[in-house]
PDB file of N, CA and C in Angstrom:
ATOM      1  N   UNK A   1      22.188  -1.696  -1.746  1.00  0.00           N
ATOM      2  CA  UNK A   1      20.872  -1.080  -1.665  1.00  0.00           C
ATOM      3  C   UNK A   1      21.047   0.367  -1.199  1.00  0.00           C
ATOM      4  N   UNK A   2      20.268   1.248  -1.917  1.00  0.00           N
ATOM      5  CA  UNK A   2      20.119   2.735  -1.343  1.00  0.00           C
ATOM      6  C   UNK A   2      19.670   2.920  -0.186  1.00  0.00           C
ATOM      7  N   UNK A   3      20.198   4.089   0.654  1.00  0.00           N
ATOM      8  CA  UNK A   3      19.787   4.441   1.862  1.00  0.00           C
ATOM      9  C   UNK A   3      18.626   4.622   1.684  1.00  0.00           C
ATOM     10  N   UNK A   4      17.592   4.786   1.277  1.00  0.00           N
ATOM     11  CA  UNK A   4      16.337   5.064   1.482  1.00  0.00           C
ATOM     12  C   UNK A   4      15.950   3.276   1.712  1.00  0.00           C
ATOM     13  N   UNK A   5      16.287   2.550   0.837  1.00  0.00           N
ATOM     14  CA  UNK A   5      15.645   1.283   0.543  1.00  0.00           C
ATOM     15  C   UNK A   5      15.750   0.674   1.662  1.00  0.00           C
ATOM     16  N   UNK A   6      17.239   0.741   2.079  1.00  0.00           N
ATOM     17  CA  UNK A   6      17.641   0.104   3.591  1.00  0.00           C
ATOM     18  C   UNK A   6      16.613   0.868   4.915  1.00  0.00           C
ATOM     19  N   UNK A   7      16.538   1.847   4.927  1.00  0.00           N
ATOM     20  CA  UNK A   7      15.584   2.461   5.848  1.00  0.00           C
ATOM     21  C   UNK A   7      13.894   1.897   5.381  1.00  0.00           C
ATOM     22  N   UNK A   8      13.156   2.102   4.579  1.00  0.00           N
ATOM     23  CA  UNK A   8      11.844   1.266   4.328  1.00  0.00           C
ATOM     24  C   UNK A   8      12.252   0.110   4.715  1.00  0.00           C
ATOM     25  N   UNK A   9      13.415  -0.651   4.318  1.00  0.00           N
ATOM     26  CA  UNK A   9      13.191  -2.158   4.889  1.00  0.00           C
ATOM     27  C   UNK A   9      13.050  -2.412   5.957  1.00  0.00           C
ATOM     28  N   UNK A  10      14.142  -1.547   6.783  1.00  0.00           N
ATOM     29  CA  UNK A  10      14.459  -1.357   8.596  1.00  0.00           C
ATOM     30  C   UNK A  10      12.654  -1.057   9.361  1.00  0.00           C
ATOM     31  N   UNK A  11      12.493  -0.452   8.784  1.00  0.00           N
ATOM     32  CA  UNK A  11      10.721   0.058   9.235  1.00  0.00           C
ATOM     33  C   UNK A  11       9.894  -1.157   9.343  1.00  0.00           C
ATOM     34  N   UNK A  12       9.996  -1.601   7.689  1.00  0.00           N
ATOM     35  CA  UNK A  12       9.268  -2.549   7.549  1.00  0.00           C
ATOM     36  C   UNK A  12       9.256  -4.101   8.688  1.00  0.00           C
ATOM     37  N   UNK A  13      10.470  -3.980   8.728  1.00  0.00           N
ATOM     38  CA  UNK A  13      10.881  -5.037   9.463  1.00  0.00           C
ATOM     39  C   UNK A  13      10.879  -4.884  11.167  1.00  0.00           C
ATOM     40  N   UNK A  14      10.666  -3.748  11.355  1.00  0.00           N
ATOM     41  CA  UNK A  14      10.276  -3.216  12.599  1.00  0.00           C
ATOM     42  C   UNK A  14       8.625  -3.274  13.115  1.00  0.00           C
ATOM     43  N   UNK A  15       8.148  -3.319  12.160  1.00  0.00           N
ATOM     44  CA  UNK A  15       6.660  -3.630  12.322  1.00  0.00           C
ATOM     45  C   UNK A  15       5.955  -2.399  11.732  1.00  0.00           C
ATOM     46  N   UNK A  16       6.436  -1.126  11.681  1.00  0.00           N
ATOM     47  CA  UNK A  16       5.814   0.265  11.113  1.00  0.00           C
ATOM     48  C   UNK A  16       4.744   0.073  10.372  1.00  0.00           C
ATOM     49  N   UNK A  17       3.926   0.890  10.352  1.00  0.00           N
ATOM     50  CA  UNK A  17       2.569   1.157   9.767  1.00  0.00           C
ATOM     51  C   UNK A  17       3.191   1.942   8.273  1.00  0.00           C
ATOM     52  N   UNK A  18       3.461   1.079   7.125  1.00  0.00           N
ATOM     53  CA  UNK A  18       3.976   2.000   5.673  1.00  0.00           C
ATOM     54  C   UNK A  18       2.519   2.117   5.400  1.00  0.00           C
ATOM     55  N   UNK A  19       2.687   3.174   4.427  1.00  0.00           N
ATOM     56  CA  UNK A  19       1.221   3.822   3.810  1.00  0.00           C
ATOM     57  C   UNK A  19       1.988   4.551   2.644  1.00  0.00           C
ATOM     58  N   UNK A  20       2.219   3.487   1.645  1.00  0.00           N
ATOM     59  CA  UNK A  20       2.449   4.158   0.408  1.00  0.00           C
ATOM     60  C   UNK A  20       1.313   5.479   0.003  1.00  0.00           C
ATOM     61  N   UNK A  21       1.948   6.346  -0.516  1.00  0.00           N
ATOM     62  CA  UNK A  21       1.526   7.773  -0.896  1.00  0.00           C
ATOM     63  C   UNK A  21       2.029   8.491  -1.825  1.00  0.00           C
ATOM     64  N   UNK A  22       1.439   9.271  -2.423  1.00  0.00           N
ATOM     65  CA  UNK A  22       1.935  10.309  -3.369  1.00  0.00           C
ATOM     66  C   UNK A  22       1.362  12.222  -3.241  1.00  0.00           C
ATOM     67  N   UNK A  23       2.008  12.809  -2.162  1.00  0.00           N
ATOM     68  CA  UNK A  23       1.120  13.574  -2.013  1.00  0.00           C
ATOM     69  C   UNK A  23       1.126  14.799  -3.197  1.00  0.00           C
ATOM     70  N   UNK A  24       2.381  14.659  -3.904  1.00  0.00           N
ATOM     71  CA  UNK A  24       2.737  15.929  -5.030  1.00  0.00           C
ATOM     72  C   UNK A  24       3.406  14.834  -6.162  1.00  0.00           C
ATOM     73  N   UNK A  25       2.871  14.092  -7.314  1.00  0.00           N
ATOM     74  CA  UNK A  25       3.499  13.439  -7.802  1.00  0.00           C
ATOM     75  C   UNK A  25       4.086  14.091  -9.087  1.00  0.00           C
ATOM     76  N   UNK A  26       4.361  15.527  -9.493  1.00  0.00           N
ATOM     77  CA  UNK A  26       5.118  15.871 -10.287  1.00  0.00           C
ATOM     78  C   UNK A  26       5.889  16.446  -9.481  1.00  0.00           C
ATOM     79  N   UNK A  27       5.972  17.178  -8.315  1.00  0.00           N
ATOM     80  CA  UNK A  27       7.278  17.279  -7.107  1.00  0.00           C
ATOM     81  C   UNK A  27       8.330  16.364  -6.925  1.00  0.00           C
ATOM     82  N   UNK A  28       7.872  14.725  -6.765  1.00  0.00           N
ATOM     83  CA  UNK A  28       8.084  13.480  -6.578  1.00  0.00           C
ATOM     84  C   UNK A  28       8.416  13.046  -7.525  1.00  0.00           C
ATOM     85  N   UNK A  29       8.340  13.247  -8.616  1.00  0.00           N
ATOM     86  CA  UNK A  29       8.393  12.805  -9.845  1.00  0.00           C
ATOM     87  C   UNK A  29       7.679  10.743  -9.808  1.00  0.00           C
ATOM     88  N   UNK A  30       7.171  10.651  -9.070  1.00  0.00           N
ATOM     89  CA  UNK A  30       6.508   9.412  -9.100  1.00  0.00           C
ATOM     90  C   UNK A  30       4.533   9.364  -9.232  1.00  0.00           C
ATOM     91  N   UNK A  31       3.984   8.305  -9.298  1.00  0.00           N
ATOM     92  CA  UNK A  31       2.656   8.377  -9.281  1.00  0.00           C
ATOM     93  C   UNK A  31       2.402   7.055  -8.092  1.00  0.00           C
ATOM     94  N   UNK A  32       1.296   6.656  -7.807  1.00  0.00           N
ATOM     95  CA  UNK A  32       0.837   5.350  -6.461  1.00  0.00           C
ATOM     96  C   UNK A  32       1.275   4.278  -7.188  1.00  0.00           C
ATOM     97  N   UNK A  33       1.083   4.290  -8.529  1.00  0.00           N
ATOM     98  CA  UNK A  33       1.344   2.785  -8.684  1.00  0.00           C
ATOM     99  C   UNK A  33       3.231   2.732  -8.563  1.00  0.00           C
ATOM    100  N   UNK A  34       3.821   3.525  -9.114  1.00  0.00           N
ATOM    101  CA  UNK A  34       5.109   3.271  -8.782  1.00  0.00           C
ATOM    102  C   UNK A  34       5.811   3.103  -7.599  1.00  0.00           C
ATOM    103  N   UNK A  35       4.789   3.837  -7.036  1.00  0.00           N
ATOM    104  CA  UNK A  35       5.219   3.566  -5.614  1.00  0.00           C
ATOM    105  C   UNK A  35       4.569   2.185  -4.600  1.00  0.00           C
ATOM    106  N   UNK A  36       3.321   1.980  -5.404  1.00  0.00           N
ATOM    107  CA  UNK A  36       3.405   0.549  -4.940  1.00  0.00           C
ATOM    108  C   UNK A  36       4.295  -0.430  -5.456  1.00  0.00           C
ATOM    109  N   UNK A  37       4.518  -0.594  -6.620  1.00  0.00           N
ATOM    110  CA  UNK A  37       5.229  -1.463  -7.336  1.00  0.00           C
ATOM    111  C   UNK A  37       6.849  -1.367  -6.596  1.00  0.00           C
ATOM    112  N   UNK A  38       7.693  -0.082  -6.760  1.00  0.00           N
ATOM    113  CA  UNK A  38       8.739   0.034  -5.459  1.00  0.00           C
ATOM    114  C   UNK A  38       8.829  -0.403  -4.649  1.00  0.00           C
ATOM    115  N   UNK A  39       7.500  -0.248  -3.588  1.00  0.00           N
ATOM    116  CA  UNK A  39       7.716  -0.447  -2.158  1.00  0.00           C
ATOM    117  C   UNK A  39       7.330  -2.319  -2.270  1.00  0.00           C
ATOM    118  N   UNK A  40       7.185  -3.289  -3.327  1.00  0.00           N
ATOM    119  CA  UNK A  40       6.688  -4.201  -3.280  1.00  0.00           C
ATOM    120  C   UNK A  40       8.109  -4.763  -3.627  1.00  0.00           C
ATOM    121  N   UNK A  41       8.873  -4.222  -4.350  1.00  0.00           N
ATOM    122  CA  UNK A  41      10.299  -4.381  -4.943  1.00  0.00           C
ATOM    123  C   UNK A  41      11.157  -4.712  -4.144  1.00  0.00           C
ATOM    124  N   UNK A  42      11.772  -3.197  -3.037  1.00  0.00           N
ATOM    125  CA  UNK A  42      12.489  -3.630  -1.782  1.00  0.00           C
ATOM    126  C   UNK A  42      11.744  -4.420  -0.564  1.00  0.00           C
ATOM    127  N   UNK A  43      10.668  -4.226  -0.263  1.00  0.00           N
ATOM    128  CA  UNK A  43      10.672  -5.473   0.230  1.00  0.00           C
ATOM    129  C   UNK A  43      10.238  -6.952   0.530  1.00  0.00           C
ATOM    130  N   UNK A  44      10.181  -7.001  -1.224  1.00  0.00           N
ATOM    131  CA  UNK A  44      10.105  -8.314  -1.536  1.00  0.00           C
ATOM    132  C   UNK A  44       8.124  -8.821  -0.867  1.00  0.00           C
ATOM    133  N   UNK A  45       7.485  -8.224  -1.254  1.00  0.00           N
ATOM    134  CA  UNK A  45       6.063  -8.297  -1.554  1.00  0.00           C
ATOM    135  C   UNK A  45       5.274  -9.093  -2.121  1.00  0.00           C
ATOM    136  N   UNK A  46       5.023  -9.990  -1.618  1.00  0.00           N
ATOM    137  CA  UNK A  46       4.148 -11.013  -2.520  1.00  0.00           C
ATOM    138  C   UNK A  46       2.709 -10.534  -3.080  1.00  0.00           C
ATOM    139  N   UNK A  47       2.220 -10.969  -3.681  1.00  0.00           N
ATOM    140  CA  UNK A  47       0.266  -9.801  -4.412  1.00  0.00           C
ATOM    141  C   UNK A  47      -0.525  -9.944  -3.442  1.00  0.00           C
ATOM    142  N   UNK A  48      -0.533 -11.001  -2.636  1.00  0.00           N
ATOM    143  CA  UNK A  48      -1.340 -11.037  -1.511  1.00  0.00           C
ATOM    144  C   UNK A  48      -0.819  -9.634  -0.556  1.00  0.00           C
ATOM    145  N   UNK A  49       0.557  -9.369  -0.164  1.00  0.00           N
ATOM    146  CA  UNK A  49       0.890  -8.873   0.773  1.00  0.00           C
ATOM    147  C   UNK A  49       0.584  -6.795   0.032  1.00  0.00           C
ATOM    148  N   UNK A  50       0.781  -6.793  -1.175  1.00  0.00           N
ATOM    149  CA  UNK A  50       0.379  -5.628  -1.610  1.00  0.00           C
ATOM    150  C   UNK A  50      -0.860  -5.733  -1.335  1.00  0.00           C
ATOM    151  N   UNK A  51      -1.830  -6.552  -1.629  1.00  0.00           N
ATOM    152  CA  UNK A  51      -2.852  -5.910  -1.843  1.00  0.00           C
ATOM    153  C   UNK A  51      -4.009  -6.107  -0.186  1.00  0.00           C
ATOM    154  N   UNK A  52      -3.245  -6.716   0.808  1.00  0.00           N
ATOM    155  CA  UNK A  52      -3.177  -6.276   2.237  1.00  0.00           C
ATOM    156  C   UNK A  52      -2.884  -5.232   2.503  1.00  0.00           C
ATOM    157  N   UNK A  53      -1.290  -4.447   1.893  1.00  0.00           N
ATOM    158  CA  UNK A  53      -1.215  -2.780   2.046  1.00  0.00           C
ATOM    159  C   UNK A  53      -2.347  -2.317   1.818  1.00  0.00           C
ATOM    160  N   UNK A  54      -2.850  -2.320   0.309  1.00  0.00           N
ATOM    161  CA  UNK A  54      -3.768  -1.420   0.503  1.00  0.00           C
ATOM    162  C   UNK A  54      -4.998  -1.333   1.018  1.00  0.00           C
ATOM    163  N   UNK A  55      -5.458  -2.618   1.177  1.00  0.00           N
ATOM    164  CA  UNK A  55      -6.753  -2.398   2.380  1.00  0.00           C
ATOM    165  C   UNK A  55      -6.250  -2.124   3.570  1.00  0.00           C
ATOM    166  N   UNK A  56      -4.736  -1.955   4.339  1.00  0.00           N
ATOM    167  CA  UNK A  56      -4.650  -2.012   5.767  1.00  0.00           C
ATOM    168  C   UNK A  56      -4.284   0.171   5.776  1.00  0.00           C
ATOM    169  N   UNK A  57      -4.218   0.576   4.370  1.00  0.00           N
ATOM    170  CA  UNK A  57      -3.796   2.123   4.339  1.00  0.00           C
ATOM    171  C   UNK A  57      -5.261   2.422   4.458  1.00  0.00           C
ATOM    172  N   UNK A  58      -6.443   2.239   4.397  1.00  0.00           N
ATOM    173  CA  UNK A  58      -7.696   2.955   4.811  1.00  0.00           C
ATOM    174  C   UNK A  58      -7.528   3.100   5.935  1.00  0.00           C
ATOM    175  N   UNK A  59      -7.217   2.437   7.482  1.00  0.00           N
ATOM    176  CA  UNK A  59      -6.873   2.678   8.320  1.00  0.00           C
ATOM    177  C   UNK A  59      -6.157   4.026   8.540  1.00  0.00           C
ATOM    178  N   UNK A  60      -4.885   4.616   7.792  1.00  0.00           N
ATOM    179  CA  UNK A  60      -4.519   5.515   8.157  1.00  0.00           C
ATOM    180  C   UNK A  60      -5.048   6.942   7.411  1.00  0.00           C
ATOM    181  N   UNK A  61      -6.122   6.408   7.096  1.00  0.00           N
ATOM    182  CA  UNK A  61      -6.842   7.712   6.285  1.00  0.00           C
ATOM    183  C   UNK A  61      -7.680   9.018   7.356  1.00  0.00           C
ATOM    184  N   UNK A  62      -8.383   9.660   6.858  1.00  0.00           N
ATOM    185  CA  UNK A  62      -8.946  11.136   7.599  1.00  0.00           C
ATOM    186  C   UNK A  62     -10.923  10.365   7.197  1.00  0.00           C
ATOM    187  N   UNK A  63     -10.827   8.893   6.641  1.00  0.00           N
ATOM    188  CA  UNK A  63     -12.561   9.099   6.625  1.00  0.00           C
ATOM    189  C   UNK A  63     -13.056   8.834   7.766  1.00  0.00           C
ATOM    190  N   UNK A  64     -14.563   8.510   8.182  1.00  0.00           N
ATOM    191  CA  UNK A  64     -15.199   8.319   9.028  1.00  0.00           C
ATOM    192  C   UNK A  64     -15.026   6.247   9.226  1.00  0.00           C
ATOM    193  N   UNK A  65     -15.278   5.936   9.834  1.00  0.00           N
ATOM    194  CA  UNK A  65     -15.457   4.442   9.978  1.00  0.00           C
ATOM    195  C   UNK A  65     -16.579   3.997   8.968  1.00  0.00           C
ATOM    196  N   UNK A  66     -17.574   4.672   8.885  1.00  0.00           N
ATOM    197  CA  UNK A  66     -18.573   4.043   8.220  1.00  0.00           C
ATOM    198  C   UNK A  66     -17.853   3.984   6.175  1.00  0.00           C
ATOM    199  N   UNK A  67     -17.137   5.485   6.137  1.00  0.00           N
ATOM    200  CA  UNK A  67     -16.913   5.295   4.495  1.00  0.00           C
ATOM    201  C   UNK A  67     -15.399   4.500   4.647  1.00  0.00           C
ATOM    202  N   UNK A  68     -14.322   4.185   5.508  1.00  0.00           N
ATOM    203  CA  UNK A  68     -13.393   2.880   5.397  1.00  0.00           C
ATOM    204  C   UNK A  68     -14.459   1.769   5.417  1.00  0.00           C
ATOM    205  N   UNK A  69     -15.289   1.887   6.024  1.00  0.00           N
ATOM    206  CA  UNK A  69     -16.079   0.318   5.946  1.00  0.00           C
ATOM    207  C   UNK A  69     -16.911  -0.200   4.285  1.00  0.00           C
ATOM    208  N   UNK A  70     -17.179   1.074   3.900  1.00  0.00           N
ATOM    209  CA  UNK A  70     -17.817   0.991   2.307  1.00  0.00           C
ATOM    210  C   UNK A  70     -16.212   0.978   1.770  1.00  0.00           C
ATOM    211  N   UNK A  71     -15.602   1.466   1.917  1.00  0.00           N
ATOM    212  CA  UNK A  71     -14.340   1.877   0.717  1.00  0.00           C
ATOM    213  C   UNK A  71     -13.858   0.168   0.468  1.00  0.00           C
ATOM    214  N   UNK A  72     -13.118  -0.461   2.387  1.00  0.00           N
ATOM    215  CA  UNK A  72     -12.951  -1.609   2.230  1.00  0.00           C
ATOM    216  C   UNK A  72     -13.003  -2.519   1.575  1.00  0.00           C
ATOM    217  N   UNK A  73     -14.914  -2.730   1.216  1.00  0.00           N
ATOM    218  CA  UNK A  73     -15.824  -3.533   0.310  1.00  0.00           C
ATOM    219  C   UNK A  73     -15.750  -3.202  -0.874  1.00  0.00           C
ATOM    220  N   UNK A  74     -15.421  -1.843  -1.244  1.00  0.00           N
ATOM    221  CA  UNK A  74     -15.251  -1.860  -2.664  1.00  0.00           C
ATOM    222  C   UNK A  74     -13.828  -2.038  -3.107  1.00  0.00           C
ATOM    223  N   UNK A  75     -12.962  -1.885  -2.174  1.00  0.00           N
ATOM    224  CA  UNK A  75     -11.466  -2.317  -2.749  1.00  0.00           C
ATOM    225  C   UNK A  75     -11.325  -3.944  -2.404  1.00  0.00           C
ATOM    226  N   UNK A  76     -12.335  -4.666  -1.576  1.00  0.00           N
ATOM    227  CA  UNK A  76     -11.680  -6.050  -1.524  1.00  0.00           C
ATOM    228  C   UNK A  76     -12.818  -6.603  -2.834  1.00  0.00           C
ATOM    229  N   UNK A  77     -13.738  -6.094  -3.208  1.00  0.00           N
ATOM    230  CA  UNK A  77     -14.605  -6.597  -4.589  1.00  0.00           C
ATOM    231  C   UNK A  77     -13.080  -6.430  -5.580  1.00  0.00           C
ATOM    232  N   UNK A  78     -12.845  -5.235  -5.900  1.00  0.00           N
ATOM    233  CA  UNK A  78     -11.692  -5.094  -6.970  1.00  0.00           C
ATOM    234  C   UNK A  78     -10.468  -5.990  -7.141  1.00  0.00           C
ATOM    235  N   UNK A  79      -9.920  -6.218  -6.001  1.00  0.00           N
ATOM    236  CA  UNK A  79      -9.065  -6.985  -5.449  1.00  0.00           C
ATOM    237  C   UNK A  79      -9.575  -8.221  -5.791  1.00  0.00           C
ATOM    238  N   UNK A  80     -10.280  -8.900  -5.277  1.00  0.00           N
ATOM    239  CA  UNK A  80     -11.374 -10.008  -5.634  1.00  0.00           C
ATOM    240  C   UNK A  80     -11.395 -10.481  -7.671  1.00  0.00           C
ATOM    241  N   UNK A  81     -11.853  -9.214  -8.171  1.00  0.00           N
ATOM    242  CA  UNK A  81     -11.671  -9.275  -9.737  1.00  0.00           C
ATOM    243  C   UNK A  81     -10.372  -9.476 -10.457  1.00  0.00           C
ATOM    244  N   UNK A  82      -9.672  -8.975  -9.636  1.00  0.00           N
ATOM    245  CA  UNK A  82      -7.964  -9.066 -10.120  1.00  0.00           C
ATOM    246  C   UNK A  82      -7.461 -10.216  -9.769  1.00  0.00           C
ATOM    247  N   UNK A  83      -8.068 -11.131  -9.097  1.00  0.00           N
ATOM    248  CA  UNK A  83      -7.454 -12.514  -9.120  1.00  0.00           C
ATOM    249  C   UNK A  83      -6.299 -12.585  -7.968  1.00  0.00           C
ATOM    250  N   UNK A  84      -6.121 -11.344  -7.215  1.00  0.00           N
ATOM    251  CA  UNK A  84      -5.139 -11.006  -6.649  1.00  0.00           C
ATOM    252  C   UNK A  84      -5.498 -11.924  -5.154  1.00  0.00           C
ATOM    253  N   UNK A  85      -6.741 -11.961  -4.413  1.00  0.00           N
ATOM    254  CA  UNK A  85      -7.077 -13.024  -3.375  1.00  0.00           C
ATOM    255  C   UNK A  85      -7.933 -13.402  -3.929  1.00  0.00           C
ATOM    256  N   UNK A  86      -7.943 -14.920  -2.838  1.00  0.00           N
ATOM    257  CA  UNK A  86      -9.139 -15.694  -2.855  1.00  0.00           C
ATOM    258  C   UNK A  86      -9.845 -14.894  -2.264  1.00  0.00           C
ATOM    259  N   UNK A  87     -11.860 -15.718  -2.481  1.00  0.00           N
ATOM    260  CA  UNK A  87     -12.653 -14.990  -1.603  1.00  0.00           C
ATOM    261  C   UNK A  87     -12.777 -16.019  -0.723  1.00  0.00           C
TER     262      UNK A  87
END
């Protein structure tokens, strides 16, 4: 495994707050979904556990509580449609 991979895992496994991101994705040469799909890769991610990332990354966002609390609801409806959790 690549040093990067071994370090996300080490984090991961440390308890760290990951927050997949893309802040320049032709810099990066990547886009979010690759980088979700990656970060679901090394460390072994089940659809439930992705799609926990991404409702638990509103948390590390710049909105107010009230628009994570709308955003939430509209990403666990989506989530919900994708078959990805139960409700």
């Amino acid at each position: 495994m690549e040093k990067r991979a071994e370090t996300l895992k080490a984090m991961h496994e440390a308890g760290l707050f990951l927050v997949p991101c893309t802040d320049d994705p032709p810099m990066f040469g990547t886009d979010i979904g690759t980088t979700y799909v990656t970060m679901a890769r090394i460390l072994s991610l089940s659809v439930e556990d992705v799609a926990a990332l991404s409702l638990r990354t509103l948390e590390a966002s710049w909105l107010s509580d009230a628009e994570k609390v709308a955003m939430k609801k509209e990403f666990q409806a989506e989530i919900l449609s994708l078959g990805a959790l139960k409700a």
